[in-house]
N, C-alpha and C. Protein backbone atom coordinates (compact mmCIF):
# COMPACT_ATOMS: atom_id res chain seq x y z
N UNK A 1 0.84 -1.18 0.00
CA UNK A 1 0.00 0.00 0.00
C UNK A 1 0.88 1.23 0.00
N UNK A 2 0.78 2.02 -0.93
CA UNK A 2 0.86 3.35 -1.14
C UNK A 2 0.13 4.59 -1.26
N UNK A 3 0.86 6.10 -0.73
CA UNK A 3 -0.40 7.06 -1.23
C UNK A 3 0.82 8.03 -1.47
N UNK A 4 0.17 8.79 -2.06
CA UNK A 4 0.96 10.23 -2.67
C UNK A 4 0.33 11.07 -1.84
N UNK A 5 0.98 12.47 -1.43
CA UNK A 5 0.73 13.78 -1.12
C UNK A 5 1.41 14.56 -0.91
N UNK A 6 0.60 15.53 -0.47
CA UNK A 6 1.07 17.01 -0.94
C UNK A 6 1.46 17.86 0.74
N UNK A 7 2.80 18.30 0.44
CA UNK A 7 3.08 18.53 2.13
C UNK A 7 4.29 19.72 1.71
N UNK A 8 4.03 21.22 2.00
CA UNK A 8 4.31 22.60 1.67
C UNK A 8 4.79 22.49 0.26
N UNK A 9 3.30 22.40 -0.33
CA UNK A 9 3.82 22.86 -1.68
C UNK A 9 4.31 21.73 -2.66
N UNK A 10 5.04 20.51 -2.17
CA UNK A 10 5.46 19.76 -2.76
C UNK A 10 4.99 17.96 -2.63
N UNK A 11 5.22 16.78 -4.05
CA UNK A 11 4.64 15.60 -3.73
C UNK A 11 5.37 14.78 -3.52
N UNK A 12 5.11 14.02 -2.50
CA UNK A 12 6.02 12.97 -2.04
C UNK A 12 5.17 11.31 -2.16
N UNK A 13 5.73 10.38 -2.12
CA UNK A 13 5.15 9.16 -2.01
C UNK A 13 5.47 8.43 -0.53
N UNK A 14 4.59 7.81 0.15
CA UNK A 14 4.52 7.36 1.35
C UNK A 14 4.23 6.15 1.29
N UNK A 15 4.64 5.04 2.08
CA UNK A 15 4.91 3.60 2.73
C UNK A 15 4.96 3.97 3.59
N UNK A 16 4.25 2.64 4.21
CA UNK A 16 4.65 2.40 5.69
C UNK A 16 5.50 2.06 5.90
N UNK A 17 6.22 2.87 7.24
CA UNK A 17 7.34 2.99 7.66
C UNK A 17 8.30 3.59 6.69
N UNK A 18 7.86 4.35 5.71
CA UNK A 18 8.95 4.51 4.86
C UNK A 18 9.87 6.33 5.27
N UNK A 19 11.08 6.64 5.48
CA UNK A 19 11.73 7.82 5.77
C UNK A 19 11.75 8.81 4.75
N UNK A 20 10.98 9.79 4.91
CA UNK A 20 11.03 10.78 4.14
C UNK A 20 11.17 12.21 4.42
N UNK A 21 12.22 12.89 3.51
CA UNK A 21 12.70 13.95 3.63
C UNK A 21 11.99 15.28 3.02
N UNK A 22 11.49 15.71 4.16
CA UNK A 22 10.74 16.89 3.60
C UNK A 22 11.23 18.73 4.31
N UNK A 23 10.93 19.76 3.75
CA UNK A 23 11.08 20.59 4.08
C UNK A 23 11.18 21.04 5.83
N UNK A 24 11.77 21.96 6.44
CA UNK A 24 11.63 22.34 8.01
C UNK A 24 10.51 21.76 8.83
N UNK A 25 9.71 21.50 9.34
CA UNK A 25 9.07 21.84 10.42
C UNK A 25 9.39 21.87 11.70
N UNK A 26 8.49 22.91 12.05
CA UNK A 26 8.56 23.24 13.91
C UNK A 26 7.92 22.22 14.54
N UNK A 27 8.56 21.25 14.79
CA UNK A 27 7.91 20.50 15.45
C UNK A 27 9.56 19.82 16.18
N UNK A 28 8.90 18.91 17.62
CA UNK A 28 10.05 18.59 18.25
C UNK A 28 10.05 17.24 17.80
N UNK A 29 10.82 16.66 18.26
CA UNK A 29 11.46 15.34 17.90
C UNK A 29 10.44 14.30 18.58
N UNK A 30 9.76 13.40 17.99
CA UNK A 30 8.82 12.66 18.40
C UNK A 30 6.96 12.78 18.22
N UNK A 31 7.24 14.16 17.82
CA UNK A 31 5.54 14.52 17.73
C UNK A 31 4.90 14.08 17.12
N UNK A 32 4.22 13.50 16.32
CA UNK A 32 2.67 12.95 15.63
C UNK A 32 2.15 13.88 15.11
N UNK A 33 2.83 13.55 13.31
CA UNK A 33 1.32 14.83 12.45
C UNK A 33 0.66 13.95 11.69
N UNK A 34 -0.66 14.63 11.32
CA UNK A 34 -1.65 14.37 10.69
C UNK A 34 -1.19 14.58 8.95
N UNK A 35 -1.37 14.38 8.17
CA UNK A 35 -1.30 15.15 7.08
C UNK A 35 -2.58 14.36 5.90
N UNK A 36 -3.57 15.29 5.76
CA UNK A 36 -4.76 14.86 5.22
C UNK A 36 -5.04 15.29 3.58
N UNK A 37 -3.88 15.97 3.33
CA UNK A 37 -4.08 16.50 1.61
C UNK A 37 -3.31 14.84 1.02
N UNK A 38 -3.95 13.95 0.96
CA UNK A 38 -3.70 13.02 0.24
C UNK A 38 -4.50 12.53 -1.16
N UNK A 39 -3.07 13.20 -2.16
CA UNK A 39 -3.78 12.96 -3.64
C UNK A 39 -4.02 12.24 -4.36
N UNK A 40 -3.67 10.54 -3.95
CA UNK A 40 -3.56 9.16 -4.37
C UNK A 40 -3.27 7.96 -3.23
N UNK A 41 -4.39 7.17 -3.55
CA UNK A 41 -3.92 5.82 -2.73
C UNK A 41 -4.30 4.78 -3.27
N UNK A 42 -3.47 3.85 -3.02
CA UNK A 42 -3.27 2.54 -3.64
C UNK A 42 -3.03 1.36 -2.75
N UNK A 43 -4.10 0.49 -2.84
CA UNK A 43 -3.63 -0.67 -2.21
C UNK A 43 -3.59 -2.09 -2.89
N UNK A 44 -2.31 -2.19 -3.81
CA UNK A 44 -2.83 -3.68 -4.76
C UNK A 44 -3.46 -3.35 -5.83
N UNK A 45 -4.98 -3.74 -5.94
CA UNK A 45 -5.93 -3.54 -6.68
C UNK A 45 -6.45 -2.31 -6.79
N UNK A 46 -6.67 -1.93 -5.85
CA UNK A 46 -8.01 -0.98 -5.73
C UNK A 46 -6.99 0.42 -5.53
N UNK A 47 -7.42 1.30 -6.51
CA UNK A 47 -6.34 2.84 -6.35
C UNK A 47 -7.93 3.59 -6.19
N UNK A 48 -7.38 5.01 -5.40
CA UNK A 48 -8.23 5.88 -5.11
C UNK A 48 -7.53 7.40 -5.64
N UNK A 49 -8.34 8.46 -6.89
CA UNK A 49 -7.28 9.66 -7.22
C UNK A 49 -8.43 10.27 -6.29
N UNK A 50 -7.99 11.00 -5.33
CA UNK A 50 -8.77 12.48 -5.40
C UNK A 50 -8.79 13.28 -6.28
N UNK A 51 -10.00 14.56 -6.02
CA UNK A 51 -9.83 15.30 -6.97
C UNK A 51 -10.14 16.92 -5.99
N UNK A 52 -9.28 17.33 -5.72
CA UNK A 52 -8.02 17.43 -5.57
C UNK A 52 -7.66 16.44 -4.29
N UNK A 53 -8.19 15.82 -3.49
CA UNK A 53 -7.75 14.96 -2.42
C UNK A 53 -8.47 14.05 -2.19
N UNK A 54 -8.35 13.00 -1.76
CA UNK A 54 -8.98 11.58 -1.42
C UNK A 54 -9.66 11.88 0.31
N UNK A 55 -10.88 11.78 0.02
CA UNK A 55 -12.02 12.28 1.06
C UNK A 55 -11.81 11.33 2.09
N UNK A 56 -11.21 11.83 3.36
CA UNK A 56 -11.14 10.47 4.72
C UNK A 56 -10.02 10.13 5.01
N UNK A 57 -8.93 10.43 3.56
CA UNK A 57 -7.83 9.58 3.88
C UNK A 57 -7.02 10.72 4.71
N UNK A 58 -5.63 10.02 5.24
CA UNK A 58 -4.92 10.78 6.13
C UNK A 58 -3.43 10.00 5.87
N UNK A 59 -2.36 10.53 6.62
CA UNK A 59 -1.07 9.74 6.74
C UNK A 59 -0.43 10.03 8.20
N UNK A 60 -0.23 8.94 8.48
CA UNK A 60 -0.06 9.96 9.95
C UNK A 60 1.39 9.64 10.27
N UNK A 61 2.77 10.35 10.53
CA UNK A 61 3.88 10.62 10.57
C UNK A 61 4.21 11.08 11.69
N UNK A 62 5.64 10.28 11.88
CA UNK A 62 6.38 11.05 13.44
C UNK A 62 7.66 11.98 12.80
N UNK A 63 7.81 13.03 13.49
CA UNK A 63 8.95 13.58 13.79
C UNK A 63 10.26 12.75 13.89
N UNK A 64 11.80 12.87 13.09
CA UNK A 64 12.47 11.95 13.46
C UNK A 64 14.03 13.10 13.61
N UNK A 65 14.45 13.93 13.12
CA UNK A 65 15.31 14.78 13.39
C UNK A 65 15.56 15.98 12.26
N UNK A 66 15.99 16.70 12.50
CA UNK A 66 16.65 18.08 11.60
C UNK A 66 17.58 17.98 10.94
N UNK A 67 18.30 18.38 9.98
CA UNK A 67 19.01 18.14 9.62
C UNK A 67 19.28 19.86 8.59
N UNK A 68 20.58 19.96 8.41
CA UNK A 68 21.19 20.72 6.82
C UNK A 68 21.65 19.88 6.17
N UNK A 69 21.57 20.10 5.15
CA UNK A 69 22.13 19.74 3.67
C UNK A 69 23.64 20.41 3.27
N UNK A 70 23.96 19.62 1.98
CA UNK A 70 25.09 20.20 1.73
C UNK A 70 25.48 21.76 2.04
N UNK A 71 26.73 22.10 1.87
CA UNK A 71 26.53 23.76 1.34
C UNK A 71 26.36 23.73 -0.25
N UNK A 72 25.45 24.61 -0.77
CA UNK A 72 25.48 24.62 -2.40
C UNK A 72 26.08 26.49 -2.55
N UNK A 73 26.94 26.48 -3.27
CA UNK A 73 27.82 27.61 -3.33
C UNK A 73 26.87 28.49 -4.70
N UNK A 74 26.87 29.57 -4.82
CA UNK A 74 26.16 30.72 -5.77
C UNK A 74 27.41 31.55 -6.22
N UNK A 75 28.01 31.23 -7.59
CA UNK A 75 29.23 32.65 -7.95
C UNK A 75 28.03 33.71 -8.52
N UNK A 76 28.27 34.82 -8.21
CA UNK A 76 27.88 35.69 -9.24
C UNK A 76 29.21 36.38 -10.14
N UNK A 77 28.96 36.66 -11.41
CA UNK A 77 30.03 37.22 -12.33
C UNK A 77 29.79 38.13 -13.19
N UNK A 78 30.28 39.10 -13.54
CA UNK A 78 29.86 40.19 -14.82
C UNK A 78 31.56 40.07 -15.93
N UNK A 79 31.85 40.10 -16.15
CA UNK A 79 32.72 39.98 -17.17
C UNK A 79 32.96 41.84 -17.45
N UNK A 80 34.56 42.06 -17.44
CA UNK A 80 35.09 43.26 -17.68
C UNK A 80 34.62 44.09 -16.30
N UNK A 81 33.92 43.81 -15.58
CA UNK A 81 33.33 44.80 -14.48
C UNK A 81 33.92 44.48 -13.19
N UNK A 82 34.87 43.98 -13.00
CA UNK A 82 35.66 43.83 -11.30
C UNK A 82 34.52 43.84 -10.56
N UNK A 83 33.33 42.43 -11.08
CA UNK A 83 32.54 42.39 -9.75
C UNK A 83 31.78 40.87 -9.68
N UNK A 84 32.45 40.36 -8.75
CA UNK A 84 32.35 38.69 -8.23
C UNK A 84 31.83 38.80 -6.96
N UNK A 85 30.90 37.80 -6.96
CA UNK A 85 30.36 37.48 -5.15
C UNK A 85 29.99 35.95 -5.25
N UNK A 86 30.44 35.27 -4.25
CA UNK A 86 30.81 34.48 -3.74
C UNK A 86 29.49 34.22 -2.48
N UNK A 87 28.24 33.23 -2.47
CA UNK A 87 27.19 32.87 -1.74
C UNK A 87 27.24 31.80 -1.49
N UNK A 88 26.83 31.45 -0.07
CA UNK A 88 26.60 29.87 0.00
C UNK A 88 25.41 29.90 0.87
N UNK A 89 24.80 28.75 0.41
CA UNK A 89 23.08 28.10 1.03
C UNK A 89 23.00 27.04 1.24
N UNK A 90 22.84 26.99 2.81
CA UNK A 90 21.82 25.84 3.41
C UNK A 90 21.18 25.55 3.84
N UNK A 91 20.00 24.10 3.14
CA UNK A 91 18.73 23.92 2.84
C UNK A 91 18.49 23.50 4.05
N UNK A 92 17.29 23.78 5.58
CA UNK A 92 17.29 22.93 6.61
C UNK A 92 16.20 21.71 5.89
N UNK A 93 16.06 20.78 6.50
CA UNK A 93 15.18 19.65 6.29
C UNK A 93 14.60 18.82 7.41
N UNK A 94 13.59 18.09 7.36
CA UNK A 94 13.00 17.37 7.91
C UNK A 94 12.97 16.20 7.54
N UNK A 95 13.36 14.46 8.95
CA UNK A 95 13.17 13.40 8.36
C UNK A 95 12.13 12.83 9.27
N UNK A 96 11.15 12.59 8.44
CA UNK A 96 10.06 11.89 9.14
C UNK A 96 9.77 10.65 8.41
N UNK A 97 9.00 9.71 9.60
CA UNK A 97 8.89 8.01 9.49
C UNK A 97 7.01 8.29 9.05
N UNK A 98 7.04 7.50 8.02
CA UNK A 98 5.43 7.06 8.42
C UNK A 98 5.16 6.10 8.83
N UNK A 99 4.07 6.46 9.89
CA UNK A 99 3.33 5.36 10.96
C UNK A 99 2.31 4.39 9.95
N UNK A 100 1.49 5.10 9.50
CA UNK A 100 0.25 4.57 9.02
C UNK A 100 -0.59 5.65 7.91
N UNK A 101 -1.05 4.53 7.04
CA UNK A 101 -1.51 5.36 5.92
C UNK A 101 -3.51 4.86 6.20
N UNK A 102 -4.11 5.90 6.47
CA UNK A 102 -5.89 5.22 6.96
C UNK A 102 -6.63 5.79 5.25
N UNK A 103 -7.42 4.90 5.34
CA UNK A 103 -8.51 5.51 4.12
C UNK A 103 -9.70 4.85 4.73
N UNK A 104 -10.47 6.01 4.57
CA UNK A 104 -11.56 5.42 5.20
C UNK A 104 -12.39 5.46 4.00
């Protein structure tokens, strides 16, 4: 059994128990979310699309730690103009476990 959804903006695919890396949240280490914008589920045979979400269903996920990502470096350059800058960015992230996928 599988379901797809939608969690800030972006789609991820969910298993049980499966670790997935998603954007920040404020949440502490251990907490229990809900997440109910679920846009596909599948079990075997029988698939369910919402339109835009599958009515009942839910995924319910723990908190598992924080993390940064690489550094990803930004040159900026102009050519003939003595002007270079030198940026670096890092992405925070979230790894959360799923518990259980419900469709009612």
């Amino acid at each position: 059994m599988y379901a797809l959804f939608e969690y800030k903006g972006k789609q991820y695919k969910a298993e049980k128990d499966a670790l997935i890396q998603v954007d920040k949240i404020d949440a502490e280490k251990g907490a229990k979310i809900d997440i109910d914008s679920v846009l596909l589920v599948s079990d075997g045979d029988k698939v369910s699309v919402g339109a835009p979400y599958v009515k009942g269903a839910k995924i319910e996920v723990e908190v598992e730690e924080d993390f940064r990502d690489k550094k990803v470096l930004v040159f900026k350059y102009k050519s003939k103009k003595d002007y270079h800058r030198l940026i670096g960015h890092r992405q925070e992230y979230t790894n959360v476990r799923v518990k259980n996928i419900v469709v009612a």
